[in-house]
PDB file of N, CA and C in Angstrom:
ATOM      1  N   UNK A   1     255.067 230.731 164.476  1.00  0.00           N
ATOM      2  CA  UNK A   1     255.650 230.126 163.299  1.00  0.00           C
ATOM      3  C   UNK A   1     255.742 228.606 163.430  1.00  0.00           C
ATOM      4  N   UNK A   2     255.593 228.290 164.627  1.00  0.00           N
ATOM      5  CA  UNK A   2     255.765 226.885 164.829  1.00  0.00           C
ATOM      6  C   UNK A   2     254.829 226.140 164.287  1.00  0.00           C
ATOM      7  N   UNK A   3     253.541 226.539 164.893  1.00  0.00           N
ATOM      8  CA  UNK A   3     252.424 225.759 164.390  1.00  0.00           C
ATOM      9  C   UNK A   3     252.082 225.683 163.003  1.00  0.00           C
ATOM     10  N   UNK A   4     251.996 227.069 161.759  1.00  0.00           N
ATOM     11  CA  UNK A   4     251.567 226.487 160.517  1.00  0.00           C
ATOM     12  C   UNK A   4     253.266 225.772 159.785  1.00  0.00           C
ATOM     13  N   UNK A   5     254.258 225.930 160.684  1.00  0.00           N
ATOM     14  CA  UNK A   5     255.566 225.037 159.852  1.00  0.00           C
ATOM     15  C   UNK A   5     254.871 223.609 160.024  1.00  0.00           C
ATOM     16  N   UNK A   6     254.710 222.880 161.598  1.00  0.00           N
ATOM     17  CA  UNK A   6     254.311 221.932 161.384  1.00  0.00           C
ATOM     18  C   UNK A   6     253.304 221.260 160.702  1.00  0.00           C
ATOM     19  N   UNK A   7     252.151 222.342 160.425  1.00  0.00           N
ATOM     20  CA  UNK A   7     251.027 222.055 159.922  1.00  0.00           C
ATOM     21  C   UNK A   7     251.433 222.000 158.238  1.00  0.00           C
ATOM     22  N   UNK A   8     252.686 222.339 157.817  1.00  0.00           N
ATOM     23  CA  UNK A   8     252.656 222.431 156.615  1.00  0.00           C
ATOM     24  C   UNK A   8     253.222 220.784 155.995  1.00  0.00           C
ATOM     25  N   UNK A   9     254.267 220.637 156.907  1.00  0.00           N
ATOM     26  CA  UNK A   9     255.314 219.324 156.844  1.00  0.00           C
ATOM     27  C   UNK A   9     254.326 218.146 157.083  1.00  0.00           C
ATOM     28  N   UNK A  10     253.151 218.471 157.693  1.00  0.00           N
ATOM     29  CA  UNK A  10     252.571 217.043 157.884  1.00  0.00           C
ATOM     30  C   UNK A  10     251.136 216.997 156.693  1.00  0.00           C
ATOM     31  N   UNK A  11     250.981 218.563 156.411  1.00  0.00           N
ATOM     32  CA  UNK A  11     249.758 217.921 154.953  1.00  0.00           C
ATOM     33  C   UNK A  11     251.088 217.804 154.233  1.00  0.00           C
ATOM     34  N   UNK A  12     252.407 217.892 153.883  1.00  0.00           N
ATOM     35  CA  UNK A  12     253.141 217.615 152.588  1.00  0.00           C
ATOM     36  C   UNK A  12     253.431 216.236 152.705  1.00  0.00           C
ATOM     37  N   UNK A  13     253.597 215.714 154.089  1.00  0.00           N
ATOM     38  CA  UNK A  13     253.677 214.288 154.395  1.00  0.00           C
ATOM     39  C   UNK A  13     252.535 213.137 153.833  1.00  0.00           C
ATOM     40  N   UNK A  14     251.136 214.043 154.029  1.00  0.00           N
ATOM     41  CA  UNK A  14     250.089 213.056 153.896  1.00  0.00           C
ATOM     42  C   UNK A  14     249.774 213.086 152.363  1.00  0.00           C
ATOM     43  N   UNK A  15     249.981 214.096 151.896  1.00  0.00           N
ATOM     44  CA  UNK A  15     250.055 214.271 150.288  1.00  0.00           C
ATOM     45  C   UNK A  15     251.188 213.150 149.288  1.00  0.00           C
ATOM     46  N   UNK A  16     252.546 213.376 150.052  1.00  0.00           N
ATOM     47  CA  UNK A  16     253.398 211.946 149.669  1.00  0.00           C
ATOM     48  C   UNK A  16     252.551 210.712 149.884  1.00  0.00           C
ATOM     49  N   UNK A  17     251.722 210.063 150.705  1.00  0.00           N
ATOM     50  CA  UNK A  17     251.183 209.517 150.955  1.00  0.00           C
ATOM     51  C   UNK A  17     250.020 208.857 149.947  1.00  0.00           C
ATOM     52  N   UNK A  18     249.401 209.994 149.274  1.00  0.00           N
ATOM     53  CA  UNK A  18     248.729 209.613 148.076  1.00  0.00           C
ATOM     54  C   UNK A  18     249.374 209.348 146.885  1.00  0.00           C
ATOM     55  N   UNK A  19     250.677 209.639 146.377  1.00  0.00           N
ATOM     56  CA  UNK A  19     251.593 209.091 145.437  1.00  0.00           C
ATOM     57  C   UNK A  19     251.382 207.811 145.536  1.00  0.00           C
ATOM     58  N   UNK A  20     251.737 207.260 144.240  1.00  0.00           N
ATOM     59  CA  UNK A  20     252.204 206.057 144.033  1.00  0.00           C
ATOM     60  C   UNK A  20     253.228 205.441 144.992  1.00  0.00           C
ATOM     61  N   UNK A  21     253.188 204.374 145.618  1.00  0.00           N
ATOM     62  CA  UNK A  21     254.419 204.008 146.486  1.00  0.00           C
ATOM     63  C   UNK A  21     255.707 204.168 145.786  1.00  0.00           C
ATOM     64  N   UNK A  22     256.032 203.607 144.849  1.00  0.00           N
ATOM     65  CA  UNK A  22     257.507 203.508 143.969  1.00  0.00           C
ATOM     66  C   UNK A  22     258.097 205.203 144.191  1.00  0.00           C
ATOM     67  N   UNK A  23     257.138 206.205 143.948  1.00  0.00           N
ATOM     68  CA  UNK A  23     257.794 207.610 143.383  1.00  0.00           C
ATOM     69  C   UNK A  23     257.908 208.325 144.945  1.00  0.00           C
ATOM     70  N   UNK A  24     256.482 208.176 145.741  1.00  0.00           N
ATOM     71  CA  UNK A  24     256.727 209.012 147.062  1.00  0.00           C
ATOM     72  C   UNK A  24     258.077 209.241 147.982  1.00  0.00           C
ATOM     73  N   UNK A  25     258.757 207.851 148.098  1.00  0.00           N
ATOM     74  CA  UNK A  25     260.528 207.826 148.787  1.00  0.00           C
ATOM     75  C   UNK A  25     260.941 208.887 147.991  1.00  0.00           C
ATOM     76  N   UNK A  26     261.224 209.037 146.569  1.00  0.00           N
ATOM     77  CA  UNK A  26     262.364 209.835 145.850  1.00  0.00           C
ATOM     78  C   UNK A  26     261.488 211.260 145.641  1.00  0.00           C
ATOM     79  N   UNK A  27     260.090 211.452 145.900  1.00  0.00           N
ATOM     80  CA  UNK A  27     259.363 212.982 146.181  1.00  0.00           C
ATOM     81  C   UNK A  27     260.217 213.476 147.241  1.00  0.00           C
ATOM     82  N   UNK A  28     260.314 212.951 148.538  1.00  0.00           N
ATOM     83  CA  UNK A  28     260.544 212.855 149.711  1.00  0.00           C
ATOM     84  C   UNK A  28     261.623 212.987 149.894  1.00  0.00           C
ATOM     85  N   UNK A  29     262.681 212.469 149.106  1.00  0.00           N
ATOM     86  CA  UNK A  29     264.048 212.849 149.049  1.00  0.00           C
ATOM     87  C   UNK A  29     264.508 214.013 147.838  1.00  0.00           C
ATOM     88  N   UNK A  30     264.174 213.889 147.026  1.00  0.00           N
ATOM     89  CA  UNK A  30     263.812 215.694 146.448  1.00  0.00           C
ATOM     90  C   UNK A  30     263.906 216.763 147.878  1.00  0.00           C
ATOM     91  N   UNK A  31     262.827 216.627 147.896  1.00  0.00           N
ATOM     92  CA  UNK A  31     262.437 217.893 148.462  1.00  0.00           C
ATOM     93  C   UNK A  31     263.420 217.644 150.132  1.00  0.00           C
ATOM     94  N   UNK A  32     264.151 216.810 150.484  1.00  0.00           N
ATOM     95  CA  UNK A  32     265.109 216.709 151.617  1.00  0.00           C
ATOM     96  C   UNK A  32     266.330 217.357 151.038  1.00  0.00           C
ATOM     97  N   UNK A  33     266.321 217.284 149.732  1.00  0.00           N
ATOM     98  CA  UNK A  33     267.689 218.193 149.253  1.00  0.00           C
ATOM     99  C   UNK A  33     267.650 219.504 149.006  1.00  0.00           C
ATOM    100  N   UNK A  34     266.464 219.714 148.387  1.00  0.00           N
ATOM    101  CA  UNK A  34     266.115 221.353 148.354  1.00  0.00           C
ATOM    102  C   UNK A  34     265.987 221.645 149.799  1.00  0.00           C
ATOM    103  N   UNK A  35     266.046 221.011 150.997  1.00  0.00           N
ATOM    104  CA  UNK A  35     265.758 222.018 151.859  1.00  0.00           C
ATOM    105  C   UNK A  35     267.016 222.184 152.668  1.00  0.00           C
ATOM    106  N   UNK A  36     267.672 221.099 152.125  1.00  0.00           N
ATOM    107  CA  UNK A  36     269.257 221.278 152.900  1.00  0.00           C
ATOM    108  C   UNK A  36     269.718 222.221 151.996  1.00  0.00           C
ATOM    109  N   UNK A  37     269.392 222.271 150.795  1.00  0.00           N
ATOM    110  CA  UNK A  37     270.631 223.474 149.869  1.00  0.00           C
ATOM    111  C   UNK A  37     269.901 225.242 150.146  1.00  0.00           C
ATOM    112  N   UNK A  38     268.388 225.348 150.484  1.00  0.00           N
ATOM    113  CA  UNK A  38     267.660 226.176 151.383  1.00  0.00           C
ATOM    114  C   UNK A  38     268.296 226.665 152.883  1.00  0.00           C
ATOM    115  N   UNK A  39     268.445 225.534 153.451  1.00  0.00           N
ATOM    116  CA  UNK A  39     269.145 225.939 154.742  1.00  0.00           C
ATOM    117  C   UNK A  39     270.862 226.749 154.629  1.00  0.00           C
ATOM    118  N   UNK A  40     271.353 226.155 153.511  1.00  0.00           N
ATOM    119  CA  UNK A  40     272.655 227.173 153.692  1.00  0.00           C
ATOM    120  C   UNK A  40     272.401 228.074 152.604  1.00  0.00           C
ATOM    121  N   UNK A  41     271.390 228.500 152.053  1.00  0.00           N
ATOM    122  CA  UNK A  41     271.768 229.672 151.127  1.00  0.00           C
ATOM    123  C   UNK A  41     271.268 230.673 152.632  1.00  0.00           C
ATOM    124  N   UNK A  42     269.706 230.218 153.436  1.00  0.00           N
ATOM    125  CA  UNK A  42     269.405 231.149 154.560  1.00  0.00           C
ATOM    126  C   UNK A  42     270.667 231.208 155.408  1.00  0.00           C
ATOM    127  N   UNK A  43     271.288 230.620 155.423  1.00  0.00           N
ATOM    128  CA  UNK A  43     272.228 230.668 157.000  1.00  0.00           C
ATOM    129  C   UNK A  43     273.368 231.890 156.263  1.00  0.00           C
ATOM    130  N   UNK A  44     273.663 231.804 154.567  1.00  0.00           N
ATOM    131  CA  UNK A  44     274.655 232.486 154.288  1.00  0.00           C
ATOM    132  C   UNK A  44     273.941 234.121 154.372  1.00  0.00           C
ATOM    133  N   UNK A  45     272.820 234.388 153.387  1.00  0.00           N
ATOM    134  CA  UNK A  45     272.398 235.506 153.273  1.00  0.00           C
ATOM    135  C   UNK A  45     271.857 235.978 154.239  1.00  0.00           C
ATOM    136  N   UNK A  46     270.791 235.596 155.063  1.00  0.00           N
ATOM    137  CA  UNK A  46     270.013 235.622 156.064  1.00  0.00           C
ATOM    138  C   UNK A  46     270.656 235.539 157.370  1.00  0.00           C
ATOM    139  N   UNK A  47     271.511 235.270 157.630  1.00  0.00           N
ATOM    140  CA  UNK A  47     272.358 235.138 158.790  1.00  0.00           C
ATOM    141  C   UNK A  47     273.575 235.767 158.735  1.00  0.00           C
ATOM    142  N   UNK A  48     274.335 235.718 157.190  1.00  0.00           N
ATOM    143  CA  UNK A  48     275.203 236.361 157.403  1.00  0.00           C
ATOM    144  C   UNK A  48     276.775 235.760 157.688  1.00  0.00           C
ATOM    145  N   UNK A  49     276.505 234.246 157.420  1.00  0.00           N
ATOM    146  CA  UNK A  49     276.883 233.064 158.186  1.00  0.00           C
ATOM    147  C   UNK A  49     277.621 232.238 156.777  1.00  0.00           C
ATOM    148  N   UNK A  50     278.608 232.473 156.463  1.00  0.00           N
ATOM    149  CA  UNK A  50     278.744 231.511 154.998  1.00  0.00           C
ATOM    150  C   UNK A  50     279.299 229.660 155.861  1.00  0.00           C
ATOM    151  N   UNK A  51     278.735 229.054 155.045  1.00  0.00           N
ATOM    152  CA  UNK A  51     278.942 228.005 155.803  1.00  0.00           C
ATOM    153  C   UNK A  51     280.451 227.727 155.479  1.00  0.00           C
ATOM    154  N   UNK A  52     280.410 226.626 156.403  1.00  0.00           N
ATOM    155  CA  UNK A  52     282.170 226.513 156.950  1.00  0.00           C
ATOM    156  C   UNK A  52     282.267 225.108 156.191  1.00  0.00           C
ATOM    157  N   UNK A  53     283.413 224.126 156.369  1.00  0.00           N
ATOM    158  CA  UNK A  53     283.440 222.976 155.490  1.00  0.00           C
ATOM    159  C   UNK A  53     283.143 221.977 156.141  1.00  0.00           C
ATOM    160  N   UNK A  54     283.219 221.956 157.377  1.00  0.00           N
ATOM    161  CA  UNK A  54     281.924 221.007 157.611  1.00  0.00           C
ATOM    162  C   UNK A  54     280.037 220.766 157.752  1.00  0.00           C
ATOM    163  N   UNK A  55     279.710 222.313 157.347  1.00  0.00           N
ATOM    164  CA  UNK A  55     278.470 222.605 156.597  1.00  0.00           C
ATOM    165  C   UNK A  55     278.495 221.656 155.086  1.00  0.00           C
ATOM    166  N   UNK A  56     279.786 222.443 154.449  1.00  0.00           N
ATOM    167  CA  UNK A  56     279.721 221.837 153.297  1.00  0.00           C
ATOM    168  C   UNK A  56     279.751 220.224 152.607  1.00  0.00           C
ATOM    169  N   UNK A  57     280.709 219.503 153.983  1.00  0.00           N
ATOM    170  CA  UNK A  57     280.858 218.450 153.852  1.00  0.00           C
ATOM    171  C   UNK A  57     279.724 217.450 154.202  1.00  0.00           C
ATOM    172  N   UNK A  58     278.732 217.471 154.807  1.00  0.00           N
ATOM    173  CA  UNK A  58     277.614 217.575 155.566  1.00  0.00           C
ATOM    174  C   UNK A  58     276.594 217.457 154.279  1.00  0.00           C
ATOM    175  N   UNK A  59     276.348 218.771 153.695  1.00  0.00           N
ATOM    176  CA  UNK A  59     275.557 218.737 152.961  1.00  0.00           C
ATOM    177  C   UNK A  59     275.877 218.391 151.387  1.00  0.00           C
ATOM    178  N   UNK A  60     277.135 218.062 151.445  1.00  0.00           N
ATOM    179  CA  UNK A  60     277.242 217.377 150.191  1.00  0.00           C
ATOM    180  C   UNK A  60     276.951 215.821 150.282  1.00  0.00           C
ATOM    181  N   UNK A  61     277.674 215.330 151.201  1.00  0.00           N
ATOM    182  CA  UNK A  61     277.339 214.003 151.360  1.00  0.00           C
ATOM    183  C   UNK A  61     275.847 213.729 151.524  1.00  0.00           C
ATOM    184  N   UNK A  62     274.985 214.423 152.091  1.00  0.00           N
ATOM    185  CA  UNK A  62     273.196 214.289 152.364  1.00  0.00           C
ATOM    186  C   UNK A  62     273.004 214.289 150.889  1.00  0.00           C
ATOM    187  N   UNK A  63     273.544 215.020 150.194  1.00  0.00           N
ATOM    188  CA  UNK A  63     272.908 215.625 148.590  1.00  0.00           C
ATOM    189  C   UNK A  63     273.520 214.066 147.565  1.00  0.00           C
ATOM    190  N   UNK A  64     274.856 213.493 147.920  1.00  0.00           N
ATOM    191  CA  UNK A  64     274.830 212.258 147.433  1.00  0.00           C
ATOM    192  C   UNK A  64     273.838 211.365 147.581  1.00  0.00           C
ATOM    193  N   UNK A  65     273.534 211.226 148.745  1.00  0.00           N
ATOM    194  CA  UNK A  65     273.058 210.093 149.242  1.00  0.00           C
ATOM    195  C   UNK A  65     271.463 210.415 148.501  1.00  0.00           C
ATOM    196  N   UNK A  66     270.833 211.627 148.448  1.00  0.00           N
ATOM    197  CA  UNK A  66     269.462 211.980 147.613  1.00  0.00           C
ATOM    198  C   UNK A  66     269.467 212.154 146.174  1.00  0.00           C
ATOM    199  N   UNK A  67     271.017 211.875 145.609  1.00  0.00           N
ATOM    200  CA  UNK A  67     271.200 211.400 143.951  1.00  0.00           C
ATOM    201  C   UNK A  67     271.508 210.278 143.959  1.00  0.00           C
ATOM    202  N   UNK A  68     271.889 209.356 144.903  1.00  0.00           N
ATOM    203  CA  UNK A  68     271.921 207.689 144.620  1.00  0.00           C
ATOM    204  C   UNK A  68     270.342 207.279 145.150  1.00  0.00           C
ATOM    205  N   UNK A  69     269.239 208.011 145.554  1.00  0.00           N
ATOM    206  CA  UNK A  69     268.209 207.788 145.652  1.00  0.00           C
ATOM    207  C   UNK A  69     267.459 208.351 144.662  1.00  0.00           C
ATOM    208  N   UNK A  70     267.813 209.183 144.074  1.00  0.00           N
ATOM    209  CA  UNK A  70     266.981 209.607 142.735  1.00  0.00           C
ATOM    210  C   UNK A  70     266.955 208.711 141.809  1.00  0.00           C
ATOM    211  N   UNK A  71     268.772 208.290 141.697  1.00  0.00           N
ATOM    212  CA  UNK A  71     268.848 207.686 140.134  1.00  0.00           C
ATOM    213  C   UNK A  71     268.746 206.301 140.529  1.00  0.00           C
TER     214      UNK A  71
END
C-alpha cells in the first residue's frame, strides 16, 4: 500500500504543478482539508475511535487556516 499511496500523492503533486500558479496553493489546500476531515471520519468509523477534542481542536484550526486560504 505504500508504494501506489506514494505514487499517487506525487502524480497529484505534479498535476498541481500544471495549474495556473495563482489557483495550485488553494487546489492544494482544498484537498489538505478533505483529507484531514477523511482522516477523522476513518479513525471514527473505521477504527472505531471517535475523535477526542484535541483531534477536534487540531482539525478545526488546520480547516481555518485552509478557509483563510481559500477566501
Amino acid at each position: 500500500w505504500t508504494l501506489p499511496g506514494t505514487f499517487s500523492l506525487i502524480a497529484f503533486a505534479l498535476v498541481l504543478t500544471r495549474v495556473e500558479a495563482d489557483f495550485s496553493g488553494r487546489a492544494y489546500a482544498a484537498y489538505g482539508g478533505i483529507d484531514i476531515i477523511s482522516s477523522l471520519v476513518w479513525l471514527w468509523v473505521a477504527e472505531n475511535s471517535p475523535p477526542d477534542r484535541w483531534d477536534l481542536f487540531g482539525s478545526t484550526l488546520c480547516l481555518a487556516g485552509v478557509g483563510v486560504i481559500l477566501f
